[in-house]
PDBML (XML) file of the C-alpha atoms, coordinates in Angstrom:
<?xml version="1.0" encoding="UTF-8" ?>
<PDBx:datablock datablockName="MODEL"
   xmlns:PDBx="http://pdbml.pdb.org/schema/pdbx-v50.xsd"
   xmlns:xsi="http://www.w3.org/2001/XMLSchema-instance"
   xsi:schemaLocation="http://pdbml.pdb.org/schema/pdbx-v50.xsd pdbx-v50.xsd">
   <PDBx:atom_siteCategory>
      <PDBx:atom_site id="1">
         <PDBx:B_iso_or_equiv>0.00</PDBx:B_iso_or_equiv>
         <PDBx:Cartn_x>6.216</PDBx:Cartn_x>
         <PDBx:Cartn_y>-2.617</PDBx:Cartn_y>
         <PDBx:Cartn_z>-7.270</PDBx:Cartn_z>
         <PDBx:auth_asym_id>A</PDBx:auth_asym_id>
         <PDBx:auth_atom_id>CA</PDBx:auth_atom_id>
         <PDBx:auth_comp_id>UNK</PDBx:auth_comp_id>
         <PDBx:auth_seq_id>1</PDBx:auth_seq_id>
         <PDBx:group_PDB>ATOM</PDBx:group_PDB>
         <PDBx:label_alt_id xsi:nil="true" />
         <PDBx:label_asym_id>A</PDBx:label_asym_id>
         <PDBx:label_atom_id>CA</PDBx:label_atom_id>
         <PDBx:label_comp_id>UNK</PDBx:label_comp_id>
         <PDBx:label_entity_id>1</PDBx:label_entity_id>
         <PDBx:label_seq_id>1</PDBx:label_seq_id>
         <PDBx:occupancy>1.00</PDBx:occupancy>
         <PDBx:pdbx_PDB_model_num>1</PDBx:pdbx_PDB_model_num>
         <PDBx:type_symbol>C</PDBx:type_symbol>
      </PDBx:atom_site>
      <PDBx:atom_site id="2">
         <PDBx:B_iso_or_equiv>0.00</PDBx:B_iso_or_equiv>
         <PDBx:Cartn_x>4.435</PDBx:Cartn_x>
         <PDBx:Cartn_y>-0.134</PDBx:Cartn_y>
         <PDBx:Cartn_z>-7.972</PDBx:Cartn_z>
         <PDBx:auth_asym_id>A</PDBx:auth_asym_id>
         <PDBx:auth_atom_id>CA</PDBx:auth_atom_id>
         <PDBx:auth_comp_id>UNK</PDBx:auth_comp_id>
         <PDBx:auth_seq_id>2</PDBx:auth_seq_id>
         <PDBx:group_PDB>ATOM</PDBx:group_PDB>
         <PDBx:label_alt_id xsi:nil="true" />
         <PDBx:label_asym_id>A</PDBx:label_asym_id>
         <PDBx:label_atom_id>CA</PDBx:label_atom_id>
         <PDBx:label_comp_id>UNK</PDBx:label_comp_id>
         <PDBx:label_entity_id>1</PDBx:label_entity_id>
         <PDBx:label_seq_id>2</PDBx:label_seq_id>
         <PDBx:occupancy>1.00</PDBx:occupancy>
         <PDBx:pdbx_PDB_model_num>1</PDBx:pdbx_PDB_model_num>
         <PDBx:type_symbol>C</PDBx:type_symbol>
      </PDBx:atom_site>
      <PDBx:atom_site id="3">
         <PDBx:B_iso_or_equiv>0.00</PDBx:B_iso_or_equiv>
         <PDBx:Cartn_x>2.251</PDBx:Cartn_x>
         <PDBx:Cartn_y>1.258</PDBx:Cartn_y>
         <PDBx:Cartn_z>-5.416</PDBx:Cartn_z>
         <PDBx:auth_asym_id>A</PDBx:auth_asym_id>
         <PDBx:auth_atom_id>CA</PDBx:auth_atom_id>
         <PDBx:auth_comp_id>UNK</PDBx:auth_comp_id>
         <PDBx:auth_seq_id>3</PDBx:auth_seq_id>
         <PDBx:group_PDB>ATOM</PDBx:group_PDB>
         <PDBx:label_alt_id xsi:nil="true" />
         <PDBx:label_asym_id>A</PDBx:label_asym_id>
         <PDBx:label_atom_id>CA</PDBx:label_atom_id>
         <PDBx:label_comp_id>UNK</PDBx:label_comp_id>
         <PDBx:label_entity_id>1</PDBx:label_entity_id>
         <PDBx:label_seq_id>3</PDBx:label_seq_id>
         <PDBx:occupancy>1.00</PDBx:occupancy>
         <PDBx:pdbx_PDB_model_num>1</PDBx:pdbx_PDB_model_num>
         <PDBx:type_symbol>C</PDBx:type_symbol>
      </PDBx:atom_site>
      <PDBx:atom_site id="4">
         <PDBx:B_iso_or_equiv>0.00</PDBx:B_iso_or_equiv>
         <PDBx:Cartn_x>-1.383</PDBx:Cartn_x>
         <PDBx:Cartn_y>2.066</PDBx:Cartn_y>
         <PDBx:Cartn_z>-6.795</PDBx:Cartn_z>
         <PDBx:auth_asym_id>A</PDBx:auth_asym_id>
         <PDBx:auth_atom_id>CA</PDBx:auth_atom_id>
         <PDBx:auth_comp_id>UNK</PDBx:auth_comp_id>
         <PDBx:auth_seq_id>4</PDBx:auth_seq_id>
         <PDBx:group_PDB>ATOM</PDBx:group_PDB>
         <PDBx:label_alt_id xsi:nil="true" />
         <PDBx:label_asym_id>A</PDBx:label_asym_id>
         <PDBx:label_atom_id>CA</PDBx:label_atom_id>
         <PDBx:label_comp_id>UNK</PDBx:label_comp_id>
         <PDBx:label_entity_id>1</PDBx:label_entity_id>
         <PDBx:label_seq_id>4</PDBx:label_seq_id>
         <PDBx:occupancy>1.00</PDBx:occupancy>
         <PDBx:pdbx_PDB_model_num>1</PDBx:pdbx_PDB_model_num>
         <PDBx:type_symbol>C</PDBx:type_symbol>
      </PDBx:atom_site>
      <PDBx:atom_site id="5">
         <PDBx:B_iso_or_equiv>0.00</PDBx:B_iso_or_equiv>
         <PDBx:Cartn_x>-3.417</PDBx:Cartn_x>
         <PDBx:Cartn_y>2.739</PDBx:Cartn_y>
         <PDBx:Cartn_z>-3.389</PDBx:Cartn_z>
         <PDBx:auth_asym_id>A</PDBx:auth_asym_id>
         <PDBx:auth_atom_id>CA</PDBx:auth_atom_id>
         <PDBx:auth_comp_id>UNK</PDBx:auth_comp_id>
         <PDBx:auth_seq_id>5</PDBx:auth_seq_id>
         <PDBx:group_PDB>ATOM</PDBx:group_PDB>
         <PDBx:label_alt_id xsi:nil="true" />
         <PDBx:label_asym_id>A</PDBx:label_asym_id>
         <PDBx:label_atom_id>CA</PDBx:label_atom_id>
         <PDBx:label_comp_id>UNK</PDBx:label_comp_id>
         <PDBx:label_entity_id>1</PDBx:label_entity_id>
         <PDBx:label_seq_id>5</PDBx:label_seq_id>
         <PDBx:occupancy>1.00</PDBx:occupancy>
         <PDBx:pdbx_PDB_model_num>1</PDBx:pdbx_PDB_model_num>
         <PDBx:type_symbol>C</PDBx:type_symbol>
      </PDBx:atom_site>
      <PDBx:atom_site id="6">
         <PDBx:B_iso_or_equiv>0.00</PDBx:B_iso_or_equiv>
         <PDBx:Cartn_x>-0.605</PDBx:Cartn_x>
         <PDBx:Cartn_y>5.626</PDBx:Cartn_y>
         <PDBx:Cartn_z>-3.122</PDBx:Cartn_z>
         <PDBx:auth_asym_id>A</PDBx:auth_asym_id>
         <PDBx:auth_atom_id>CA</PDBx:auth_atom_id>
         <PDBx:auth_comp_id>UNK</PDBx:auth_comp_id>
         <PDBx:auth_seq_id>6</PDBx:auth_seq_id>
         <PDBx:group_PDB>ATOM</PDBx:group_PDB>
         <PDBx:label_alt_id xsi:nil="true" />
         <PDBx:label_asym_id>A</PDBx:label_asym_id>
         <PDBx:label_atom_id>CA</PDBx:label_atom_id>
         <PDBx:label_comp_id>UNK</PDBx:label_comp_id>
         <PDBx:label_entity_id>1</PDBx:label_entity_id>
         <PDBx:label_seq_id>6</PDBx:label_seq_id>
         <PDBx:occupancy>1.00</PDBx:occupancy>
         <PDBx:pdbx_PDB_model_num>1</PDBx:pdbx_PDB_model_num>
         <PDBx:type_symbol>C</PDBx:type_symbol>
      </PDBx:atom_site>
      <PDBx:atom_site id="7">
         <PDBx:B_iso_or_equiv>0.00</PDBx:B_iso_or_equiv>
         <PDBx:Cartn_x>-1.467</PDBx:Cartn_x>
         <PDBx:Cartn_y>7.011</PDBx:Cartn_y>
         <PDBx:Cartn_z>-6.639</PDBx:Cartn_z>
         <PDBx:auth_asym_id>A</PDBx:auth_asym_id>
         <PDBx:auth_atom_id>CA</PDBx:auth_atom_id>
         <PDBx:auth_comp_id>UNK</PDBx:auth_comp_id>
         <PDBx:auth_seq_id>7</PDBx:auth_seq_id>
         <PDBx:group_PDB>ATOM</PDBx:group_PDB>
         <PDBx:label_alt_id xsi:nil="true" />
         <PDBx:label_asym_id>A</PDBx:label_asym_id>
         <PDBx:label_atom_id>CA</PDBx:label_atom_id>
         <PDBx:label_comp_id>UNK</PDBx:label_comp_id>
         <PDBx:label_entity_id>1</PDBx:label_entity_id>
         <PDBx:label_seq_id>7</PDBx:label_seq_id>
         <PDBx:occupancy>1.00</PDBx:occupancy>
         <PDBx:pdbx_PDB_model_num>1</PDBx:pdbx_PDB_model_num>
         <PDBx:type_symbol>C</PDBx:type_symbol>
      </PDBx:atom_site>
      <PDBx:atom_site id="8">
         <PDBx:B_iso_or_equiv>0.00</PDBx:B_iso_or_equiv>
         <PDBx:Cartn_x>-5.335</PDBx:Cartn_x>
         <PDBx:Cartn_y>6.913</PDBx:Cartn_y>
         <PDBx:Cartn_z>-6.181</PDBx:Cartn_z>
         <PDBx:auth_asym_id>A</PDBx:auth_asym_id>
         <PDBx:auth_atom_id>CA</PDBx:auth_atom_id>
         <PDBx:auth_comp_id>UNK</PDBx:auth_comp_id>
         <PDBx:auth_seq_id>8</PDBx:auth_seq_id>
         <PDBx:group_PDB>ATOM</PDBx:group_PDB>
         <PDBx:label_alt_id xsi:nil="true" />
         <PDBx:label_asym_id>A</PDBx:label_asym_id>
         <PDBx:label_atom_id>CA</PDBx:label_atom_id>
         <PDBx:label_comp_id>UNK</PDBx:label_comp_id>
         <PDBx:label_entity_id>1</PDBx:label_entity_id>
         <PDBx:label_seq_id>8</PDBx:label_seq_id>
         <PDBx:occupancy>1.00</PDBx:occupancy>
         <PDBx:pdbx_PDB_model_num>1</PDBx:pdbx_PDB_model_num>
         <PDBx:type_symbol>C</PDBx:type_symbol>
      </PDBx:atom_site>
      <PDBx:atom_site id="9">
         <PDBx:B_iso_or_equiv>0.00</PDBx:B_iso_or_equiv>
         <PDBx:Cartn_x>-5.269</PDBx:Cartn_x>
         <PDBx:Cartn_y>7.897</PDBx:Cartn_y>
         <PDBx:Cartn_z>-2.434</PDBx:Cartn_z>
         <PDBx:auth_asym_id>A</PDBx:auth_asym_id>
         <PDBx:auth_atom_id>CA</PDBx:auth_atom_id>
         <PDBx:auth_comp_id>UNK</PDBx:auth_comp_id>
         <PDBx:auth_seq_id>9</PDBx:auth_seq_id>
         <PDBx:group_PDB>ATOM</PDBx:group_PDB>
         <PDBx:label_alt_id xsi:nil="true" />
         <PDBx:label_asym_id>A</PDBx:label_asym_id>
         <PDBx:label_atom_id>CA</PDBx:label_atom_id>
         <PDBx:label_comp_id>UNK</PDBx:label_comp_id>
         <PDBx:label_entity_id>1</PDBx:label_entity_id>
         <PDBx:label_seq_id>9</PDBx:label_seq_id>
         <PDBx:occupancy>1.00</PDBx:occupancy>
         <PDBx:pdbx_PDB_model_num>1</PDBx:pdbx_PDB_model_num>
         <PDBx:type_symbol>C</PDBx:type_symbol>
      </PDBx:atom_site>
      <PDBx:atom_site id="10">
         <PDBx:B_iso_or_equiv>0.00</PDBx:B_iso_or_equiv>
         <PDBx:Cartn_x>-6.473</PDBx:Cartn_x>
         <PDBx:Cartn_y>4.964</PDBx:Cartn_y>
         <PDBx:Cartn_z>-0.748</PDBx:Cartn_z>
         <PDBx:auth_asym_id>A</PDBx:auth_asym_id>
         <PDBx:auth_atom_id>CA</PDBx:auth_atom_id>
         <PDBx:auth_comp_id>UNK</PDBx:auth_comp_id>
         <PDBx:auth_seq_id>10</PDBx:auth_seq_id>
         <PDBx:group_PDB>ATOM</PDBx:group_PDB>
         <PDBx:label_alt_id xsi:nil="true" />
         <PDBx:label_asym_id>A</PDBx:label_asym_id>
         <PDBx:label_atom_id>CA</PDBx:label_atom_id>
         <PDBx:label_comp_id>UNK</PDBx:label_comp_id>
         <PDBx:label_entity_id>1</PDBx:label_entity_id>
         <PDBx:label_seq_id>10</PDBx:label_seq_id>
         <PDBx:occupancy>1.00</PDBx:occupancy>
         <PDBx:pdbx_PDB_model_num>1</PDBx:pdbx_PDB_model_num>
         <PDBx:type_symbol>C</PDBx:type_symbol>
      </PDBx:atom_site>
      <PDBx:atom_site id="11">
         <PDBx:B_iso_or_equiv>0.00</PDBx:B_iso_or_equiv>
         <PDBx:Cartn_x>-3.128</PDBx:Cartn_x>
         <PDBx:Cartn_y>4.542</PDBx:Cartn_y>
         <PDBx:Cartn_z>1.357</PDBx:Cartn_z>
         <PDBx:auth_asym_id>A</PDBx:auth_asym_id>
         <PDBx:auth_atom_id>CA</PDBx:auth_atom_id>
         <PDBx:auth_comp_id>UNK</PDBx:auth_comp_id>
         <PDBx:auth_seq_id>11</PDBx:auth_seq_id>
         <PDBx:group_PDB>ATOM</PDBx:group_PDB>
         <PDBx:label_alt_id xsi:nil="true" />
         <PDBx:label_asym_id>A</PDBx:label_asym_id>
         <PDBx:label_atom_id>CA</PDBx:label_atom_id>
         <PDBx:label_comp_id>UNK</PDBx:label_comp_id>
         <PDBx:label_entity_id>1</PDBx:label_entity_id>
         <PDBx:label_seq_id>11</PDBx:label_seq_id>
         <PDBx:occupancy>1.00</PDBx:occupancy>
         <PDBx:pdbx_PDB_model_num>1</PDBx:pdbx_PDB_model_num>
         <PDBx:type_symbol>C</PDBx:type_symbol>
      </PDBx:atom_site>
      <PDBx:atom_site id="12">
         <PDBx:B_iso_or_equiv>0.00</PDBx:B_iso_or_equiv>
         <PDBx:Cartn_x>-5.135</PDBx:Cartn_x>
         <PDBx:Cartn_y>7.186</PDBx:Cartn_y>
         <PDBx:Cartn_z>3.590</PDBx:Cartn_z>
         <PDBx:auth_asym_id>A</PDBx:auth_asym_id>
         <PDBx:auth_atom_id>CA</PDBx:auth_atom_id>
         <PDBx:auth_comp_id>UNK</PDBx:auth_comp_id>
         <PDBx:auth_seq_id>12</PDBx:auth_seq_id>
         <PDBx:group_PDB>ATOM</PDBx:group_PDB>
         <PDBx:label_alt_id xsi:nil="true" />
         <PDBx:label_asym_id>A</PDBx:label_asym_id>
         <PDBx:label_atom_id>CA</PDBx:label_atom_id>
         <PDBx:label_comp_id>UNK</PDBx:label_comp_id>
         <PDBx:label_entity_id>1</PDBx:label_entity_id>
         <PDBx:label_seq_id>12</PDBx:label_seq_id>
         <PDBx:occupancy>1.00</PDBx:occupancy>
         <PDBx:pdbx_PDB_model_num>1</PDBx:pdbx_PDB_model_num>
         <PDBx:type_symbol>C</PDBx:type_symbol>
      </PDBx:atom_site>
      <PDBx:atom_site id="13">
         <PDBx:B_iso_or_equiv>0.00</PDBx:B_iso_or_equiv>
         <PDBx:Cartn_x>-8.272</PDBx:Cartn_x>
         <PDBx:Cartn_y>5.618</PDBx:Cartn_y>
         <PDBx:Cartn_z>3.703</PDBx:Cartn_z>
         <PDBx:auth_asym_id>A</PDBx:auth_asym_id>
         <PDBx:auth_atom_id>CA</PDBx:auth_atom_id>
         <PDBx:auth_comp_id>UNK</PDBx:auth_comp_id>
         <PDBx:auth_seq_id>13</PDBx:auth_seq_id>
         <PDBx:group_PDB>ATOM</PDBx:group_PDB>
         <PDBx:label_alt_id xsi:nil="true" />
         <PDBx:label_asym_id>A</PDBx:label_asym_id>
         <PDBx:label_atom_id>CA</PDBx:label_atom_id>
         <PDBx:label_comp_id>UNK</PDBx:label_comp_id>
         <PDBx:label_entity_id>1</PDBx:label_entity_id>
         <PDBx:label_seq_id>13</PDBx:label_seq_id>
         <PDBx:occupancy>1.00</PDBx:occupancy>
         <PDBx:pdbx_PDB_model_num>1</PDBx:pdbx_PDB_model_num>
         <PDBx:type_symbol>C</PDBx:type_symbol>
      </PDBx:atom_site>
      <PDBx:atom_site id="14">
         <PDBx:B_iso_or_equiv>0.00</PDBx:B_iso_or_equiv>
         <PDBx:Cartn_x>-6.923</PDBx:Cartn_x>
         <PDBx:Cartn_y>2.527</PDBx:Cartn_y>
         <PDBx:Cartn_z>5.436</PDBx:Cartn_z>
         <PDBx:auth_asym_id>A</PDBx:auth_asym_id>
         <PDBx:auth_atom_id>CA</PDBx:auth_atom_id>
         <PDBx:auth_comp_id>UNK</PDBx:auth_comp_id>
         <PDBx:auth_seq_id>14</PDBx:auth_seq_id>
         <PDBx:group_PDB>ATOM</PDBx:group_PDB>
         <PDBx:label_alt_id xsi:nil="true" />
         <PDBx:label_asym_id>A</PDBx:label_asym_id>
         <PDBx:label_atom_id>CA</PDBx:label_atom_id>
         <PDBx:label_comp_id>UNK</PDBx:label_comp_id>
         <PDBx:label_entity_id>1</PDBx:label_entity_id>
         <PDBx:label_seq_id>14</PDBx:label_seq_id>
         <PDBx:occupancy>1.00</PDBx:occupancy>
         <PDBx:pdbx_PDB_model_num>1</PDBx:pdbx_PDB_model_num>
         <PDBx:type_symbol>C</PDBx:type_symbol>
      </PDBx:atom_site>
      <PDBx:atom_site id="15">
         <PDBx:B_iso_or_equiv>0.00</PDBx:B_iso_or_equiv>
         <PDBx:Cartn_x>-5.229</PDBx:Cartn_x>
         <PDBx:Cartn_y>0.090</PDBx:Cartn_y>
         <PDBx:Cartn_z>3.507</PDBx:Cartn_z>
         <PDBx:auth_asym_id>A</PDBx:auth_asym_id>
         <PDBx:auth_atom_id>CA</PDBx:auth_atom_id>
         <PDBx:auth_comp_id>UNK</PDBx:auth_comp_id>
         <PDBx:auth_seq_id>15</PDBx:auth_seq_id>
         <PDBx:group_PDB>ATOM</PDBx:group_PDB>
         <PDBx:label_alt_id xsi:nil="true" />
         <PDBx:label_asym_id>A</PDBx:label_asym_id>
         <PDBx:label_atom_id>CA</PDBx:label_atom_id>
         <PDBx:label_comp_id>UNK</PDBx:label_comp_id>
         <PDBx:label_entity_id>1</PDBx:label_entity_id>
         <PDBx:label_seq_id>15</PDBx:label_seq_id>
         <PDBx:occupancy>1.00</PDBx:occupancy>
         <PDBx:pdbx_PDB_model_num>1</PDBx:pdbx_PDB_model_num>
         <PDBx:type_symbol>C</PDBx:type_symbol>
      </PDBx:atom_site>
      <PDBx:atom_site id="16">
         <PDBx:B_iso_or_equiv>0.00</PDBx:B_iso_or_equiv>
         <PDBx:Cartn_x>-2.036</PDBx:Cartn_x>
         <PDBx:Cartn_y>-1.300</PDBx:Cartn_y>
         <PDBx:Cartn_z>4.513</PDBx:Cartn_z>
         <PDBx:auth_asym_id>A</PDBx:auth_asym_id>
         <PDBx:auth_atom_id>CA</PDBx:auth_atom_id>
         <PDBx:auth_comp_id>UNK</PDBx:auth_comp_id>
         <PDBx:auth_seq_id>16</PDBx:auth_seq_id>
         <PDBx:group_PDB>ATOM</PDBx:group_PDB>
         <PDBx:label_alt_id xsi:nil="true" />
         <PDBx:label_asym_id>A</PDBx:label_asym_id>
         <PDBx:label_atom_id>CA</PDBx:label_atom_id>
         <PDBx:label_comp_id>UNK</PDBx:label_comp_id>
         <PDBx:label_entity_id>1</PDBx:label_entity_id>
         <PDBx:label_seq_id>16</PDBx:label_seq_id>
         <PDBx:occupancy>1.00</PDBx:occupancy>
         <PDBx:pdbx_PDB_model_num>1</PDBx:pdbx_PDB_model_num>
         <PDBx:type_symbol>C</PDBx:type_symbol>
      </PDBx:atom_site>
      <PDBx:atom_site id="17">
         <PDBx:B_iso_or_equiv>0.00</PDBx:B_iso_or_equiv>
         <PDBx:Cartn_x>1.379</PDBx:Cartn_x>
         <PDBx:Cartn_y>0.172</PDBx:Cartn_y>
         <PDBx:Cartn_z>3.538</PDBx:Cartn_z>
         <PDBx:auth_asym_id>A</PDBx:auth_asym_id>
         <PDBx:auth_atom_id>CA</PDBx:auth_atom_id>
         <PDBx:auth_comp_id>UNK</PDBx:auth_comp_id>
         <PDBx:auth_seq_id>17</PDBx:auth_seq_id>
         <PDBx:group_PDB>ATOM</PDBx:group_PDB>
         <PDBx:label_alt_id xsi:nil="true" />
         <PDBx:label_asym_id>A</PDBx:label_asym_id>
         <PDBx:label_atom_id>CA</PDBx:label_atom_id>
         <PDBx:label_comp_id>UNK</PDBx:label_comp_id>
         <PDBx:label_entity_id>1</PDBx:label_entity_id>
         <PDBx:label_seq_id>17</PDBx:label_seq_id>
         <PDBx:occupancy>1.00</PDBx:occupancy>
         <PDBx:pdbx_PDB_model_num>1</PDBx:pdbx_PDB_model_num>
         <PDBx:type_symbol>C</PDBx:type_symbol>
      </PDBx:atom_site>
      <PDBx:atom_site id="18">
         <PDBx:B_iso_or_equiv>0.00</PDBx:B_iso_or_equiv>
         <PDBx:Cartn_x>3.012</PDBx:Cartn_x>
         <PDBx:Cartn_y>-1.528</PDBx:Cartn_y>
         <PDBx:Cartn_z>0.591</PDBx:Cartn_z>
         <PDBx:auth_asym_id>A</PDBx:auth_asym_id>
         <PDBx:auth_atom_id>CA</PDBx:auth_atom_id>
         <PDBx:auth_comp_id>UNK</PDBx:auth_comp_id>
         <PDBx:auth_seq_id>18</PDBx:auth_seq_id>
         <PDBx:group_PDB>ATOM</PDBx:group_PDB>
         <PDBx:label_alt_id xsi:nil="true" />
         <PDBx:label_asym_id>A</PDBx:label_asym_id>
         <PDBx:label_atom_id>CA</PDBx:label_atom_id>
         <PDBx:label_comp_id>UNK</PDBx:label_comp_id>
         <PDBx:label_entity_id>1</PDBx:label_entity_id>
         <PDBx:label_seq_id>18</PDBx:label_seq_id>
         <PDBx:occupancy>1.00</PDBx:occupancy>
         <PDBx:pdbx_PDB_model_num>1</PDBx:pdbx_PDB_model_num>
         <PDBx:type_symbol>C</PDBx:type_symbol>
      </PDBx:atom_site>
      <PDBx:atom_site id="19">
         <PDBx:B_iso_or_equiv>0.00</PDBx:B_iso_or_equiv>
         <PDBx:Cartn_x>6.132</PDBx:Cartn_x>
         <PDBx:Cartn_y>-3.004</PDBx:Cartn_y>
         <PDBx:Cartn_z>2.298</PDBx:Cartn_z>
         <PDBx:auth_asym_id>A</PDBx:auth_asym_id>
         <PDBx:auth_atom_id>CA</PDBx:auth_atom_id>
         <PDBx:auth_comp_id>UNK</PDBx:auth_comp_id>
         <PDBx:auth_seq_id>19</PDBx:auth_seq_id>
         <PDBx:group_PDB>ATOM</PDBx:group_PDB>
         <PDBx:label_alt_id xsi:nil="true" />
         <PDBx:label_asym_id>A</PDBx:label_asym_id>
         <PDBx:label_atom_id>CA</PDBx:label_atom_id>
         <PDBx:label_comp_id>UNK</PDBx:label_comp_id>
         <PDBx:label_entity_id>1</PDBx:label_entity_id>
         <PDBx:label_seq_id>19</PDBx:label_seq_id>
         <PDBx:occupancy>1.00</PDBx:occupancy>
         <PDBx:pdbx_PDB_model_num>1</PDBx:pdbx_PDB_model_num>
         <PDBx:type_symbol>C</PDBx:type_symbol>
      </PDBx:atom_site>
      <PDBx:atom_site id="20">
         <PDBx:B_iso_or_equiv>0.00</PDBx:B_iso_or_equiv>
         <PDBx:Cartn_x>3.479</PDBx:Cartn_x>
         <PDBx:Cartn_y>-4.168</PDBx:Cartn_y>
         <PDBx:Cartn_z>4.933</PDBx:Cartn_z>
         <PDBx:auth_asym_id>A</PDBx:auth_asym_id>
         <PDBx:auth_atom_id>CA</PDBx:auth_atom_id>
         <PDBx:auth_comp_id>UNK</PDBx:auth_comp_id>
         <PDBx:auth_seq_id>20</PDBx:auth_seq_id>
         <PDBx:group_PDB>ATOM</PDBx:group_PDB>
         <PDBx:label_alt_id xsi:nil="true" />
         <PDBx:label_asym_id>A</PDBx:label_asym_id>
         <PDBx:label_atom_id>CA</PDBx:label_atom_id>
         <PDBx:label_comp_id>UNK</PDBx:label_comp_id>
         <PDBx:label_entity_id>1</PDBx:label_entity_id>
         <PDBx:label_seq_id>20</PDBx:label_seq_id>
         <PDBx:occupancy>1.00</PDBx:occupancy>
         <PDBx:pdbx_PDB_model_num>1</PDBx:pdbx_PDB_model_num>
         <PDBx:type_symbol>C</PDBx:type_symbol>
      </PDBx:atom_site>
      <PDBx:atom_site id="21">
         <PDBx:B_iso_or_equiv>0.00</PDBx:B_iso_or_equiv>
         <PDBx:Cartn_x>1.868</PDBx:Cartn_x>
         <PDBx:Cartn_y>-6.361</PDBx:Cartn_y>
         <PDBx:Cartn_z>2.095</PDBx:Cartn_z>
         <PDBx:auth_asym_id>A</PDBx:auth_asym_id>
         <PDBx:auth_atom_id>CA</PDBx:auth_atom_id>
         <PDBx:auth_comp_id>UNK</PDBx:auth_comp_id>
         <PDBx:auth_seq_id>21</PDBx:auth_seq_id>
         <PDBx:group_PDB>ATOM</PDBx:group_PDB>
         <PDBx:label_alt_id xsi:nil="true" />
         <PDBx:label_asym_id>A</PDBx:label_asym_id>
         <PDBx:label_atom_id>CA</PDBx:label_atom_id>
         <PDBx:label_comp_id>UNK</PDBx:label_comp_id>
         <PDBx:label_entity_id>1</PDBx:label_entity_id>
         <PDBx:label_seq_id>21</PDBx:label_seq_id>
         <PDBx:occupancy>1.00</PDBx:occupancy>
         <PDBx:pdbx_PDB_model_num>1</PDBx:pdbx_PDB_model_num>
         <PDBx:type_symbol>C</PDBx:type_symbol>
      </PDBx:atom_site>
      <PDBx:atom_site id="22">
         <PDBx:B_iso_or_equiv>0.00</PDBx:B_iso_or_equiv>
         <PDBx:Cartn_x>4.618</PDBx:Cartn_x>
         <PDBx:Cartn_y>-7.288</PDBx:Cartn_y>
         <PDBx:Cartn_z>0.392</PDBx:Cartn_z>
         <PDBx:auth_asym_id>A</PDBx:auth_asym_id>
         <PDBx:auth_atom_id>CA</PDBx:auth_atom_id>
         <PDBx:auth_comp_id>UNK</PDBx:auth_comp_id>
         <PDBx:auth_seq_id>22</PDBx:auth_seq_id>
         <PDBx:group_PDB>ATOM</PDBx:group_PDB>
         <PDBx:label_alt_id xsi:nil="true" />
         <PDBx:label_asym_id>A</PDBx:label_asym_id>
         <PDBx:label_atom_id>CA</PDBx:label_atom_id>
         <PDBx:label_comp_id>UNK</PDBx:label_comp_id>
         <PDBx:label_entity_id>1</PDBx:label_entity_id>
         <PDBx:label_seq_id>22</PDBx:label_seq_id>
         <PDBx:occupancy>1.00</PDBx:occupancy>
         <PDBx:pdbx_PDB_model_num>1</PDBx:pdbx_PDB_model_num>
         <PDBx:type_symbol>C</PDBx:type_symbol>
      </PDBx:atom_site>
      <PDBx:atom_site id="23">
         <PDBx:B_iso_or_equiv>0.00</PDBx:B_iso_or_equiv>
         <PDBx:Cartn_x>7.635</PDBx:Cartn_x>
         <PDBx:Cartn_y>-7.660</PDBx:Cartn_y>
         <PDBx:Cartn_z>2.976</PDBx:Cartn_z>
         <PDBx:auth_asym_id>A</PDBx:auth_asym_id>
         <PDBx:auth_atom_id>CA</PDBx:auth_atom_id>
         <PDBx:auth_comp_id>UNK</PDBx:auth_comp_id>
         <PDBx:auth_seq_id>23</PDBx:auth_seq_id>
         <PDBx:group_PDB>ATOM</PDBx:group_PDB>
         <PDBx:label_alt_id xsi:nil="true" />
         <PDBx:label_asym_id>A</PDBx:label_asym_id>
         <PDBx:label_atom_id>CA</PDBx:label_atom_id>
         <PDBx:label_comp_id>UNK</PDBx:label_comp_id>
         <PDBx:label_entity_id>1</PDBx:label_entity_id>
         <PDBx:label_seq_id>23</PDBx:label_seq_id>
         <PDBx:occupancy>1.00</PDBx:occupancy>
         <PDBx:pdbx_PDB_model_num>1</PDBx:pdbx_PDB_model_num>
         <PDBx:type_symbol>C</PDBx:type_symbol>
      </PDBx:atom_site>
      <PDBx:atom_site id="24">
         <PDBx:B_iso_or_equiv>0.00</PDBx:B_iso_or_equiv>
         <PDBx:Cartn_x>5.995</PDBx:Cartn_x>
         <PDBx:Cartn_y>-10.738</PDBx:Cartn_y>
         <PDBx:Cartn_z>4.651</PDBx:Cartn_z>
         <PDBx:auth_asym_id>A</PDBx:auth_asym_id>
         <PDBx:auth_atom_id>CA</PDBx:auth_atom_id>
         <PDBx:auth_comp_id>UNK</PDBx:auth_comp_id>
         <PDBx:auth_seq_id>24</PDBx:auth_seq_id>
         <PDBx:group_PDB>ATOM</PDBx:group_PDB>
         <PDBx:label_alt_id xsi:nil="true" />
         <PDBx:label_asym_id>A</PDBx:label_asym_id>
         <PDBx:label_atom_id>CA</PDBx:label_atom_id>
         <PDBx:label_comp_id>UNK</PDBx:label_comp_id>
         <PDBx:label_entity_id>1</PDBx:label_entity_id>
         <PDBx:label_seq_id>24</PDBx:label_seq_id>
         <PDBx:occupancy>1.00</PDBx:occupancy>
         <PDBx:pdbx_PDB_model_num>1</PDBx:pdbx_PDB_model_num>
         <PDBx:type_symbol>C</PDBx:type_symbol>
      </PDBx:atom_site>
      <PDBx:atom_site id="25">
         <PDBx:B_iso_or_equiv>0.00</PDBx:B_iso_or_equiv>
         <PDBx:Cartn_x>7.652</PDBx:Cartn_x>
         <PDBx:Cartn_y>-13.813</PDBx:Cartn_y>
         <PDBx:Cartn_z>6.386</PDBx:Cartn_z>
         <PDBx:auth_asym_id>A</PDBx:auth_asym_id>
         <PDBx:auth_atom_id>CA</PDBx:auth_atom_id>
         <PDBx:auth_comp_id>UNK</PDBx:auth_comp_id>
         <PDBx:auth_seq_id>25</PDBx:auth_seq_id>
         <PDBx:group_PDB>ATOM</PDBx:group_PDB>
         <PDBx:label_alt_id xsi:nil="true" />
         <PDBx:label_asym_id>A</PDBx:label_asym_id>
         <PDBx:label_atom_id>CA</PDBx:label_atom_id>
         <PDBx:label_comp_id>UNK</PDBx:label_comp_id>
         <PDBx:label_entity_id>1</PDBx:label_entity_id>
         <PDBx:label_seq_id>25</PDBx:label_seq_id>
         <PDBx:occupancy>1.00</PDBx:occupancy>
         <PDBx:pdbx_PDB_model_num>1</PDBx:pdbx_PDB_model_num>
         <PDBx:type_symbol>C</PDBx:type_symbol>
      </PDBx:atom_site>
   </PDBx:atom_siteCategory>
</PDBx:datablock>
């Protein structure tokens, strides 16, 4: 997985964390 909201900076501008997203029940 590549994490694009890292890459571009959105991880800061509230979107959820990667493993957040993806590590789900």
């Amino acid at each position: 997985i590549l994490d694009r909201s890292t890459a571009t900076g959105a991880a800061d501008e509230g979107v959820m964390g990667v493993r957040e997203v993806i590590e789900n029940d």
